[in-house]
Protein backbone atom coordinates (compact mmCIF):
# COMPACT_ATOMS: atom_id res chain seq x y z
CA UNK A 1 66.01 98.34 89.96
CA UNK A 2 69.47 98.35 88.60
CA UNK A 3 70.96 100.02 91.35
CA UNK A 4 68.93 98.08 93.93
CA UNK A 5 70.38 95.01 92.20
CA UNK A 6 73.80 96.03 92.45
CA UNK A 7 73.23 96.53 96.15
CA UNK A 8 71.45 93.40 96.81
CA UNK A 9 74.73 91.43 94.81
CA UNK A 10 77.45 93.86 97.31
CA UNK A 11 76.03 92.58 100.47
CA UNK A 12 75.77 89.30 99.40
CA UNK A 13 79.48 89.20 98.62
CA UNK A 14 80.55 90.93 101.72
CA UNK A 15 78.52 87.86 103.55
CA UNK A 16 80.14 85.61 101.32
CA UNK A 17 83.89 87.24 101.87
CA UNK A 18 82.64 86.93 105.48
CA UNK A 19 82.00 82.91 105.74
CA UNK A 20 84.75 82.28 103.29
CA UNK A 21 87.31 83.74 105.98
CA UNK A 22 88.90 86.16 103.14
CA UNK A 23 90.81 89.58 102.63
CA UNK A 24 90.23 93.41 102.01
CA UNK A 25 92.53 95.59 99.86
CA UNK A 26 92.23 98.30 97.99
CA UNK A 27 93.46 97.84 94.57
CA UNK A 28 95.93 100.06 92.21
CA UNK A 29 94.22 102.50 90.32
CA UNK A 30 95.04 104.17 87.09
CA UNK A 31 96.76 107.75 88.50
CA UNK A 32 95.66 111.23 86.89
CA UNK A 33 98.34 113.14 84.73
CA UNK A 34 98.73 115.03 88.18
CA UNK A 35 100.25 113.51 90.92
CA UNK A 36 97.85 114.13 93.79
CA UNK A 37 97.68 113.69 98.00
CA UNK A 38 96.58 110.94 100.26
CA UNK A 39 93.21 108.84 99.97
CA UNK A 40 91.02 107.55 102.72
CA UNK A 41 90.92 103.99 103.44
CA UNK A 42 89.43 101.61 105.95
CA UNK A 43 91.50 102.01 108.67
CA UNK A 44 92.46 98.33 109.33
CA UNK A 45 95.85 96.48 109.51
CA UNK A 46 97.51 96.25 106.47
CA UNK A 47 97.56 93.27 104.95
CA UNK A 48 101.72 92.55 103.09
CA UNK A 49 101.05 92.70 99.89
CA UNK A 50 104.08 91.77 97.75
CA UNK A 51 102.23 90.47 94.46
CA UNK A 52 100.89 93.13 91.69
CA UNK A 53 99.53 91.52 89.22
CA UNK A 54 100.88 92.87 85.56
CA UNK A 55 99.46 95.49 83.72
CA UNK A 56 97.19 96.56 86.02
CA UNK A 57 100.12 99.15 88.40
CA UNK A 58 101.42 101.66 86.08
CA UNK A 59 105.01 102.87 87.59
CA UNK A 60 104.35 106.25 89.35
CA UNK A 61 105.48 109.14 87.77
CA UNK A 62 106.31 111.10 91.59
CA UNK A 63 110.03 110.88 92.45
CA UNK A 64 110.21 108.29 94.94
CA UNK A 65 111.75 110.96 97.32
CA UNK A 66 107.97 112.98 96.79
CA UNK A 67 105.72 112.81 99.54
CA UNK A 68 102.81 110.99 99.05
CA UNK A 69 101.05 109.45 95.93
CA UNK A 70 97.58 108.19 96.02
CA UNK A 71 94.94 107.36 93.54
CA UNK A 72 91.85 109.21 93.08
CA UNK A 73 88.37 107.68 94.29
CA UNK A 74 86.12 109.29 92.21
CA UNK A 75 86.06 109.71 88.38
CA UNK A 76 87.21 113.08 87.51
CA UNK A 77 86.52 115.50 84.43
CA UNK A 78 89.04 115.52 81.37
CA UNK A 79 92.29 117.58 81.98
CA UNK A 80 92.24 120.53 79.82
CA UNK A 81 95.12 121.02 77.17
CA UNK A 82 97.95 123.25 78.57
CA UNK A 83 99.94 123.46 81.85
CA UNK A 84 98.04 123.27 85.54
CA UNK A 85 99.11 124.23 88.78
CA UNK A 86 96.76 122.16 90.90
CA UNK A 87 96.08 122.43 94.67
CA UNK A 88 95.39 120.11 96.95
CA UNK A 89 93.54 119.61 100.40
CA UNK A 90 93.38 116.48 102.55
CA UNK A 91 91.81 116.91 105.90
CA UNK A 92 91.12 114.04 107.42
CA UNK A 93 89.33 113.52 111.50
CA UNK A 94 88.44 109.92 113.01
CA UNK A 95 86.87 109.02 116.53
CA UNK A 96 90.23 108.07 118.18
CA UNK A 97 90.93 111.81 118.02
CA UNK A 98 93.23 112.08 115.36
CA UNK A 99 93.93 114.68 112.75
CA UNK A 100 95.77 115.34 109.56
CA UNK A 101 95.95 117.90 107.36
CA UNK A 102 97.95 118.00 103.66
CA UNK A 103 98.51 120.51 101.52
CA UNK A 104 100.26 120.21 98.28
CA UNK A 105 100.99 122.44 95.15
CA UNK A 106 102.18 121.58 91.69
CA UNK A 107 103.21 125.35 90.48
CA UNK A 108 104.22 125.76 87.03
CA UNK A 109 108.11 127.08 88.06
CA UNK A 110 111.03 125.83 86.43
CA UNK A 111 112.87 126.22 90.00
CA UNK A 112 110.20 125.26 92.59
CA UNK A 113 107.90 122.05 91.02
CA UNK A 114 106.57 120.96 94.06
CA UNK A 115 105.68 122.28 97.38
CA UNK A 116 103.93 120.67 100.19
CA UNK A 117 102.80 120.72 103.76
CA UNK A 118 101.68 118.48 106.51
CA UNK A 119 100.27 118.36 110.04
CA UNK A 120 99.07 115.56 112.01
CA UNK A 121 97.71 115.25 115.57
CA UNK A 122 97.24 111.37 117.43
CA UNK A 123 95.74 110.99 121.03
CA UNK A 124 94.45 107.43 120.78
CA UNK A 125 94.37 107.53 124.99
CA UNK A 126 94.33 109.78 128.10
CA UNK A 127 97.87 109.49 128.83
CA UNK A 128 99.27 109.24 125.21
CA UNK A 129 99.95 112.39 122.52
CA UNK A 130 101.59 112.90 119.61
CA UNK A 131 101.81 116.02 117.23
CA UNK A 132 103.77 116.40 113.88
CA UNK A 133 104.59 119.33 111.33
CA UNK A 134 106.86 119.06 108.46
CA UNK A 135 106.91 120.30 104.83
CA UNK A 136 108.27 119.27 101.11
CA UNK A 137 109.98 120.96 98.31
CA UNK A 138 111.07 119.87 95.16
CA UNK A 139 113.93 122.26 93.60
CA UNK A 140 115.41 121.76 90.19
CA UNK A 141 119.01 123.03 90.23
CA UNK A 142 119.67 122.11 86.72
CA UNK A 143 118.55 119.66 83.41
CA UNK A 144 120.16 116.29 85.50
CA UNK A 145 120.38 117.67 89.03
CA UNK A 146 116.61 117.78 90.98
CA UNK A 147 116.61 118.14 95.28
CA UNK A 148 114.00 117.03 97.44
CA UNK A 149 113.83 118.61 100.49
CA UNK A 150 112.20 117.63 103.58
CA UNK A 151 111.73 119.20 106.96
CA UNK A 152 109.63 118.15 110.18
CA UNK A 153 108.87 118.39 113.12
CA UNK A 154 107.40 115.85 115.81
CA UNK A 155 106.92 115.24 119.52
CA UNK A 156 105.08 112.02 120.92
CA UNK A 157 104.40 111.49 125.08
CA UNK A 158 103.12 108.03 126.86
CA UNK A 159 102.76 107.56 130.51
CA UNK A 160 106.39 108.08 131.17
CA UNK A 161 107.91 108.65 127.84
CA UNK A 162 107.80 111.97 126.13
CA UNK A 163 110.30 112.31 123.19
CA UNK A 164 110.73 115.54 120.14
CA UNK A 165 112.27 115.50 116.72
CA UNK A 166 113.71 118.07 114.51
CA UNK A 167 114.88 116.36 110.97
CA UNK A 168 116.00 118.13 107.67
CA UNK A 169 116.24 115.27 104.57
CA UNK A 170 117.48 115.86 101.59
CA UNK A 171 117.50 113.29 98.49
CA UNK A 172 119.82 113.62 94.74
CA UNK A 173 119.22 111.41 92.11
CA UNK A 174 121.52 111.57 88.99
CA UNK A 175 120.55 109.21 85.92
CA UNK A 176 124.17 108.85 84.32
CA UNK A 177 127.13 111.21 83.38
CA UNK A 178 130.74 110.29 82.00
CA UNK A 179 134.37 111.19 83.65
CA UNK A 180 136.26 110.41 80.51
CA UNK A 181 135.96 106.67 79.86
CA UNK A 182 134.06 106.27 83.44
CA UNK A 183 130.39 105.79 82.81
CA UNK A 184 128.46 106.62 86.25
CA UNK A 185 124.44 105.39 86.54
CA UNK A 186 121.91 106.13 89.08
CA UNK A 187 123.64 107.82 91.44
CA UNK A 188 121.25 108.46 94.83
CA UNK A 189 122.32 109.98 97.75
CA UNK A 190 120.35 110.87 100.74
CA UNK A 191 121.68 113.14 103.61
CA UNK A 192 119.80 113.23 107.29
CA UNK A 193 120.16 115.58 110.20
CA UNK A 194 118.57 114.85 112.79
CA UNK A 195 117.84 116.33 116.05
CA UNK A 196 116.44 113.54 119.07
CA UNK A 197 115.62 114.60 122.94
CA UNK A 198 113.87 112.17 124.42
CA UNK A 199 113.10 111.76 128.32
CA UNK A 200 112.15 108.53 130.36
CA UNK A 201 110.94 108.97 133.87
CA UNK A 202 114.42 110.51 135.52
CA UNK A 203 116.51 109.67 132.95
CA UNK A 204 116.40 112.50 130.07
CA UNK A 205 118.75 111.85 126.86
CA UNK A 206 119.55 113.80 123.66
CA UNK A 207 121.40 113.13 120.61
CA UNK A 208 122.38 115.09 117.21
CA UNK A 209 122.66 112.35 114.52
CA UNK A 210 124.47 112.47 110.72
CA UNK A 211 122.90 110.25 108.62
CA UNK A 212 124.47 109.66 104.38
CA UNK A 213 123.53 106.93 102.14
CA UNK A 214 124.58 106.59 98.49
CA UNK A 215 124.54 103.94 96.05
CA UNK A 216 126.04 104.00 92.27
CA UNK A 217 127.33 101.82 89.46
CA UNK A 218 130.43 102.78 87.56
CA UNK A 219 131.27 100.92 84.39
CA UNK A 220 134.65 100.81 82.61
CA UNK A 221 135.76 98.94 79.83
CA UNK A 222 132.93 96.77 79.91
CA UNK A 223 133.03 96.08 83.64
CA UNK A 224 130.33 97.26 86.21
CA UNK A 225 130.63 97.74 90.14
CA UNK A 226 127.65 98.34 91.99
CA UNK A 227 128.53 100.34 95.04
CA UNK A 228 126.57 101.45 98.25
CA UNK A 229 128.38 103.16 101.61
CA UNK A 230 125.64 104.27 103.88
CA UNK A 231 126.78 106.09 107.28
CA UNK A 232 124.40 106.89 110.38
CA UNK A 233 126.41 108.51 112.88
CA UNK A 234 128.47 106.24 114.59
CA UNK A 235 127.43 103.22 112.25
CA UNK A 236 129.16 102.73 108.37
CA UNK A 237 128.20 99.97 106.09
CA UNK A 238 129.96 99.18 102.59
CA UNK A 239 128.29 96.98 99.88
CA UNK A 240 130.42 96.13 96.59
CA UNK A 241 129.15 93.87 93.90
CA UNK A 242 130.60 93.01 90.64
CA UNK A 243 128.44 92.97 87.93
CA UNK A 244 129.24 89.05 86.01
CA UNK A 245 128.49 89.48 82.19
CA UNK A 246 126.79 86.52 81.23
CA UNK A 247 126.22 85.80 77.41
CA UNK A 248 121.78 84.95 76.24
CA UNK A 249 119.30 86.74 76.25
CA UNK A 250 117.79 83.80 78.86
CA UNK A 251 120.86 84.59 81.20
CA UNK A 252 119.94 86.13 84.44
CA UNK A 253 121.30 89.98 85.93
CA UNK A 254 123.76 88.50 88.37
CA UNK A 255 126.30 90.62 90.61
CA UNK A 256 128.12 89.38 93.62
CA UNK A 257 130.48 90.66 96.11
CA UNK A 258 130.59 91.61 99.97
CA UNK A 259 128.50 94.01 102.54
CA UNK A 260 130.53 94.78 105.97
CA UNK A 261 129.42 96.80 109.05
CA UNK A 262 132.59 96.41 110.53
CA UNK A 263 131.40 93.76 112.69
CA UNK A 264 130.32 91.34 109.90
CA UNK A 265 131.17 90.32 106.67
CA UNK A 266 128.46 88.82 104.22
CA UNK A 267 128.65 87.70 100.76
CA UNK A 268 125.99 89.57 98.46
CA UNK A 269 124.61 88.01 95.87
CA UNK A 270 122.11 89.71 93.59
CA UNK A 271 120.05 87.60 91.27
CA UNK A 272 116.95 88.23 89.17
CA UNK A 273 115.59 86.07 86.20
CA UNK A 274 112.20 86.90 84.85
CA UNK A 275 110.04 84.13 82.64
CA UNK A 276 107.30 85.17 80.57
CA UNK A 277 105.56 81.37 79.88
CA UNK A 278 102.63 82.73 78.35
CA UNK A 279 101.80 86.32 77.38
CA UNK A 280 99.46 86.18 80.46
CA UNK A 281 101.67 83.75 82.98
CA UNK A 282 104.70 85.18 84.63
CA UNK A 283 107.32 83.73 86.73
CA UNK A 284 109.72 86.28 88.58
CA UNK A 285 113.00 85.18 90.55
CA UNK A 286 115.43 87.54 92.84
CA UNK A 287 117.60 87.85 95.71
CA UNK A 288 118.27 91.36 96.43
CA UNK A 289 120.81 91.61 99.28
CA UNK A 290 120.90 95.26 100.91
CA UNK A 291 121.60 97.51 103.86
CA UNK A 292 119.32 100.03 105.81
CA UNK A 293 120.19 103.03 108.09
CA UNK A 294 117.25 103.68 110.86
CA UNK A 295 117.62 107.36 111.51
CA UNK A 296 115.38 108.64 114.58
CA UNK A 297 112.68 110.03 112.17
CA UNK A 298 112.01 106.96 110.65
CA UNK A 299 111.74 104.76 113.79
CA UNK A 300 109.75 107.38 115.69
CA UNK A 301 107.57 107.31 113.14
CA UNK A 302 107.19 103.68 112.92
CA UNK A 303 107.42 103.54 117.11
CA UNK A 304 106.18 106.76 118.64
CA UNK A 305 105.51 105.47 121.86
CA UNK A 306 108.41 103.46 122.19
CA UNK A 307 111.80 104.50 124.09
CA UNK A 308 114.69 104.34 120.45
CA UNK A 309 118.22 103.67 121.49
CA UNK A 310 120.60 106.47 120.68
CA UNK A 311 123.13 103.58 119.37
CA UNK A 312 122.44 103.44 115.69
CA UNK A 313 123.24 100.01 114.34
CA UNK A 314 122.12 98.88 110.29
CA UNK A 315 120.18 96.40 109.08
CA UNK A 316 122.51 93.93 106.90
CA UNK A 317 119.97 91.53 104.64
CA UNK A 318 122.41 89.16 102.63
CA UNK A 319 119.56 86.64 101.96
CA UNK A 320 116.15 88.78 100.49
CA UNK A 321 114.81 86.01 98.17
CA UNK A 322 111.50 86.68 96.14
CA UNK A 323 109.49 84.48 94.09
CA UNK A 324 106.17 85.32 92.18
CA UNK A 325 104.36 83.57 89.97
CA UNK A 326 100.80 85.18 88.58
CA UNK A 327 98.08 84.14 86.18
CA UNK A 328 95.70 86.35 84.60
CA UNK A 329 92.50 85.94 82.56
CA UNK A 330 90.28 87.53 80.66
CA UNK A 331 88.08 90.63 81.55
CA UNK A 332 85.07 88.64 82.02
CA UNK A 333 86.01 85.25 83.28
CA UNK A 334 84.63 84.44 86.68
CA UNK A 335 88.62 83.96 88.27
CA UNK A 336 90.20 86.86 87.07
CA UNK A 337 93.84 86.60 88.38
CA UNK A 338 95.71 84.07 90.57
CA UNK A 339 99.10 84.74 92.51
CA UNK A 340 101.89 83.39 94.75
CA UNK A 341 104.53 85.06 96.36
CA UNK A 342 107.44 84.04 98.75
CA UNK A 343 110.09 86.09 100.69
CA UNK A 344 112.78 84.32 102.92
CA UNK A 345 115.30 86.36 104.37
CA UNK A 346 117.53 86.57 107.13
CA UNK A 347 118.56 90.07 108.44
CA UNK A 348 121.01 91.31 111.18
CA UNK A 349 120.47 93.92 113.04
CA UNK A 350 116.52 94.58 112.28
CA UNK A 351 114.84 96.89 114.86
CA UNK A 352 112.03 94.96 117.48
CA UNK A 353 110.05 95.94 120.26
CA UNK A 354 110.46 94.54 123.61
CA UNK A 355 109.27 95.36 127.05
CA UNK A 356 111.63 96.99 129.53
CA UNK A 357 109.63 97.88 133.05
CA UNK A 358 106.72 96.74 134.99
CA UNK A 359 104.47 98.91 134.15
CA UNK A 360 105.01 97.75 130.38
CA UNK A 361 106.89 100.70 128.79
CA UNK A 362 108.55 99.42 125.66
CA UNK A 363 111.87 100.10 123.33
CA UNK A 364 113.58 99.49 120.14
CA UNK A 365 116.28 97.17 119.93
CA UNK A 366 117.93 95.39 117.35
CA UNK A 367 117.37 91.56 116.85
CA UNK A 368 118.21 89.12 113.81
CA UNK A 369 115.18 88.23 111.81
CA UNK A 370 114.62 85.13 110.02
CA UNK A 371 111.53 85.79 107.92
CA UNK A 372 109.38 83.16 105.89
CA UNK A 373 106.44 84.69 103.91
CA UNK A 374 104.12 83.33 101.66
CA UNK A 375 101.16 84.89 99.81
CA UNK A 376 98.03 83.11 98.15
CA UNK A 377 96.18 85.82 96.23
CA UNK A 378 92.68 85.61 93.76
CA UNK A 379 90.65 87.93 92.31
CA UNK A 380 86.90 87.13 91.13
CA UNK A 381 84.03 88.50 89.11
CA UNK A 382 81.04 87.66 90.51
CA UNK A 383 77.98 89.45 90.78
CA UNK A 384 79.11 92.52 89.37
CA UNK A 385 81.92 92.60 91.52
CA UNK A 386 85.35 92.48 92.06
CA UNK A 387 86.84 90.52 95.42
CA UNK A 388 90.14 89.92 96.21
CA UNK A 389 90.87 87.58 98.15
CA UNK A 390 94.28 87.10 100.27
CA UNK A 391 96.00 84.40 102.56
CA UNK A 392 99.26 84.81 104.33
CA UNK A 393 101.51 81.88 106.13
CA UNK A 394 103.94 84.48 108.49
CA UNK A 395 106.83 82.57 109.93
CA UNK A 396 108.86 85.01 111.46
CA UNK A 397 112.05 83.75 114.24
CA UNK A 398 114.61 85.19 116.54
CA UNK A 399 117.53 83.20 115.79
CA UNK A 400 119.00 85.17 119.21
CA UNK A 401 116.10 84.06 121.33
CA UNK A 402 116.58 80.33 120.94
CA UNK A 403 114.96 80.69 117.56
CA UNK A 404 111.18 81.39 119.01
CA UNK A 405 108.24 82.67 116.74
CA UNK A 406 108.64 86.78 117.06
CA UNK A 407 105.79 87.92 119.10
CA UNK A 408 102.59 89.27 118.15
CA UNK A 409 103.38 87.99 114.66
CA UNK A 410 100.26 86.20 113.29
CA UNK A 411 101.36 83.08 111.55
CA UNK A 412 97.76 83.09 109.23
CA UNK A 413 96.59 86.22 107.99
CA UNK A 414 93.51 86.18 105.65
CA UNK A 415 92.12 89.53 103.83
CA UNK A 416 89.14 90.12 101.88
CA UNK A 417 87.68 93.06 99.78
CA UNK A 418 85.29 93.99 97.39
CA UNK A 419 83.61 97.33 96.02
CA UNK A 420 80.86 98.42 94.09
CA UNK A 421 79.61 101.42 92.49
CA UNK A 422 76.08 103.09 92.75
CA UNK A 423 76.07 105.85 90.59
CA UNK A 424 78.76 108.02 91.84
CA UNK A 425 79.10 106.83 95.19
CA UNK A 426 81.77 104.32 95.62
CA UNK A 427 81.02 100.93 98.31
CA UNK A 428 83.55 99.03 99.50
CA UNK A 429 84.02 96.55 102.52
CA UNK A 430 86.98 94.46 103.86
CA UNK A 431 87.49 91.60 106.36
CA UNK A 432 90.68 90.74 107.65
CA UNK A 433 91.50 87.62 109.79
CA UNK A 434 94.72 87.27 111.78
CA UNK A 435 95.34 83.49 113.76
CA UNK A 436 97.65 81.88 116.13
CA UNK A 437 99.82 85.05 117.55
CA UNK A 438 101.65 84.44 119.97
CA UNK A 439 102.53 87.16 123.32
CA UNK A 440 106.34 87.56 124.67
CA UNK A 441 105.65 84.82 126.83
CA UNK A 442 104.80 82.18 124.04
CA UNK A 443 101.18 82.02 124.99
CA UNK A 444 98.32 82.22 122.42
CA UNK A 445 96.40 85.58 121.96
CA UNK A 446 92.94 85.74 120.45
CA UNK A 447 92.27 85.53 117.08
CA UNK A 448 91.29 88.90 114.95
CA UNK A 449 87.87 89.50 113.09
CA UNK A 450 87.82 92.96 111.51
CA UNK A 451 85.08 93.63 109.35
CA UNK A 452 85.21 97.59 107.98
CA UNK A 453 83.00 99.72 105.76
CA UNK A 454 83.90 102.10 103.85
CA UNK A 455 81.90 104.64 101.34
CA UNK A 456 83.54 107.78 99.08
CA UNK A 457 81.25 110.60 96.91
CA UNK A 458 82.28 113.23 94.91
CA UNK A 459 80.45 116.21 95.85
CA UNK A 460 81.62 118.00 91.99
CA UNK A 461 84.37 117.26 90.11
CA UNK A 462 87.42 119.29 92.26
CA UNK A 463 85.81 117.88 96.16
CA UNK A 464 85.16 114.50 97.34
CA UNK A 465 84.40 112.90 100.86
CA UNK A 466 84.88 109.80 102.31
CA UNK A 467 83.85 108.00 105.70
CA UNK A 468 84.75 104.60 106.86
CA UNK A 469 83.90 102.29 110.01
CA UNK A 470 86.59 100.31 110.63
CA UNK A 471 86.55 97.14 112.98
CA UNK A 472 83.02 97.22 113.40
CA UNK A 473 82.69 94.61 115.98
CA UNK A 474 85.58 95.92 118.33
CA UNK A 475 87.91 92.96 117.85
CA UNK A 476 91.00 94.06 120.08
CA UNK A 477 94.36 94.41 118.07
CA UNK A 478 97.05 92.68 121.08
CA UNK A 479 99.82 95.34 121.20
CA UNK A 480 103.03 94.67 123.14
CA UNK A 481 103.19 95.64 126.74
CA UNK A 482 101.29 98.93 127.20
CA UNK A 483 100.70 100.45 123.31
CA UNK A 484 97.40 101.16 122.08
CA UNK A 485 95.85 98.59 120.90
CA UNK A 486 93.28 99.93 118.05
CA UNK A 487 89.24 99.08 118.00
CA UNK A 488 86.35 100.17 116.05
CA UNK A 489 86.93 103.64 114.67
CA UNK A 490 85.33 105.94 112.06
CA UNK A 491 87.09 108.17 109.76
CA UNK A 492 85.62 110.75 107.77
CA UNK A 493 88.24 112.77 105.20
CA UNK A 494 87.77 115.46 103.02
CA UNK A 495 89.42 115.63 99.93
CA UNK A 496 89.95 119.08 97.82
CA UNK A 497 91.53 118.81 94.22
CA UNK A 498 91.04 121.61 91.35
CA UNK A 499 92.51 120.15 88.83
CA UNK A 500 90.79 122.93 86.03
């Protein structure tokens, strides 16, 4: 009777989410002492998410230059005392006749900590393809000096498109070290070769690009520059801050100076004040001004049916301001947390699709952005259950197209999701909503109702499998020109983890 109860209360909520027009998500989980591979998840549109409510995301322990870091879905057995080497398996199929395999291994060498592998295969229509290999390794040179390496592999083809990429990443991160009186801190670097051929109807192109990005702060004498000088082929950036002591301990972190691409010059001002009004109400303040190379493995992976322009250009963001404000309560109150977030921006040079032919092939080019995002987030108890529940007010412009809404850029976006446990199997369904898009000719599209289900059970402690039906009732996703535009799909993933 328990269990039929806690049924009985899931799809009521689920019908509830439904009629109260609300969002899915899956929430942060607590992470293993081993880093593991990818998780299935309803595969629906992500919803931005820019709010984590405190002390519920602990920071991740993976380099951020790792591969992937998921949370596990099922409840495992107690890690035994002593050192692992774990192994893990993520195969994962769906009906839209896609694949992907990972393979990752934590062995206990001083030199090699990490080693991983990937393949992926996507054919989401008769005429389109796309294949991927690549591979990452984790090398410790010495106490303060740790590579990441990263290697792959990837081809993509669409009606008259067909592109390949060979890329070789690799990522240094230094904490501090001293030249005398020179103090040095975080030091990152990031080198790219890449490799692009890509070939449109008659007219077949290829390109070898450089890619370096590094950022540091040197302090002497009790002054502090921030630094950043990112190059991507033909393209060079330079961001310098100063970092202004102010006296308190209510003073904000406050460094300005200038970013240049050699065809503008921006002030950048970074700001961030955090105020703690309550142990359990926060209030966060920021601006965090930057610059972005798009190398080709990034923006093929982002656009892989989309012709990329072998002119590399950065993004330049002098205005990136944040604000979030959160509430939380206790465990068993009925409104568990509330949020808001905002992001405004403006950024030059930010990559956009467009179409370029009749028959609706599209490319990358680069467009200022004026962005406007707000976030409304809650989190109940009710019923047993947890729902989230998410709405989104997207204004995004193009200040160089007569300062119209970007296309196929909802401006209300409403997510809902809740889960449930029977036992060991894990329930969990999401809704997401999407409103007044508009197409590259300023005309509405129709609106987006996505309901997905999604169910994960661990077959003994080391294997678990998942399966999810996503878009159940077909809603089409409006996709620019001639992409894919993605319906209901189901997903079923294996996931292999000895941890003992």
């Amino acid at each position: 009777m328990n269990r039929l109860s806690h049924l009985a209360g899931f799809i009521l909520a689920a019908l509830i989410a439904g009629l109260l027009a609300s969002p899915l998500f899956a929430q942060p989980q607590i992470l293993p002492p081993v880093e593991i591979g990818s998780e299935t998840q309803v595969k629906a549109p992500i919803a931005k998410k820019l709010l984590d409510f405190p002390n519920e995301a602990p920071p991740d322990s993976i380099p951020p230059f790792g591969p992937w870091s998921q949370s596990l879905r099922h409840e495992s057995q107690a890690l035994r005392k002593g050192r692992i080497s774990p192994l893990h398996l993520d195969l994962g199929m769906d009906s839209t006749v896609g694949t992907s395999l990972r393979a990752s291994l934590y062995p206990n060498w001083k030199f090699l900590p990490l080693l991983s592998l990937d393949a992926r295969l996507a054919a989401p229509g008769r005429t389109r393809f796309q294949t991927g290999f690549g591979g990452d390794l984790v090398t410790n040179v010495s106490k303060h000096v740790i590579l990441a390496h990263s290697l792959d592999f990837s081809s993509a083809k669409a009606d008259s498109l067909s592109s390949k990429l060979l890329s070789y990443a690799l990522d240094n991160r230094i904490h501090s070290f001293r030249l005398g009186q020179v103090r040095l801190e975080n030091l990152r670097t990031r080198l790219t070769l890449n490799r692009f051929d890509q070939d449109l109807g008659a007219v077949p192109d290829s390109d070898f690009a450089f890619g370096l990005d590094h950022n540091h702060e040197v302090s002497w004498r009790g002054s502090t520059l921030s630094n950043e000088f990112v190059v991507q082929d033909d393209a060079f950036g330079l961001s310098v801050k100063y970092q202004i002591p102010l006296k308190g301990s209510k003073a904000p972190e406050l460094n300005v100076g200038l970013m240049t691409d050699l065809c503008h010059l921006l002030p950048a001002v970074e700001i961030h004040k955090r105020f703690v009004l309550k142990p359990d109400f926060l209030l966060d303040l920021s601006n965090r001004p930057g610059l972005r190379a798009w190398d080709y493995r990034t923006l093929q992976n982002l656009y892989p049916w989309s012709a990329l322009d072998v002119k590399e250009q950065l993004t330049l963001s002098p205005w990136d301001f944040h604000l979030q404000a959160w509430r939380a309560w206790q465990d068993k109150n009925f409104v568990q947390a509330l949020g808001f977030s905002h992001n405004s921006g403006y950024l030059f040079n930010q990559p956009q699709l467009s179409v370029m032919d009749p028959n609706g092939q599209t490319e990358v080019e680069y467009l200022d952005l004026m962005r406007n995002v707000s976030n409304l987030e809650l989190r109940l108890l009710a019923f047993g259950l947890t729902i989230n529940q998410n709405v989104q007010l997207n204004l995004e412009h193009l200040p160089g197209s007569d300062w119209i809404r970007k296309p196929y850029s909802p401006l209300l976006i409403a997510t809902t999701s809740t889960e449930t446990k029977l036992g060991d199997l894990t329930l969990s369904a999401s809704l997401n909503q999407q409103y007044y898009s508009l197409d590259e000719f300023n005309r509405y599209l129709p609106d987006v109702f996505d309901l997905s289900l999604a169910a994960t059970y661990p077959v003994n402690p080391d294997l678990c499998i998942s399966a999810s039906l996503s878009n159940i009732f077909n809603t089409p996703y409006h996709e620019l020109g001639s992409l894919p535009e993605a319906g209901r799909t189901l997903k079923i993933s294996f996931k292999y983890l000895p941890l003992h």
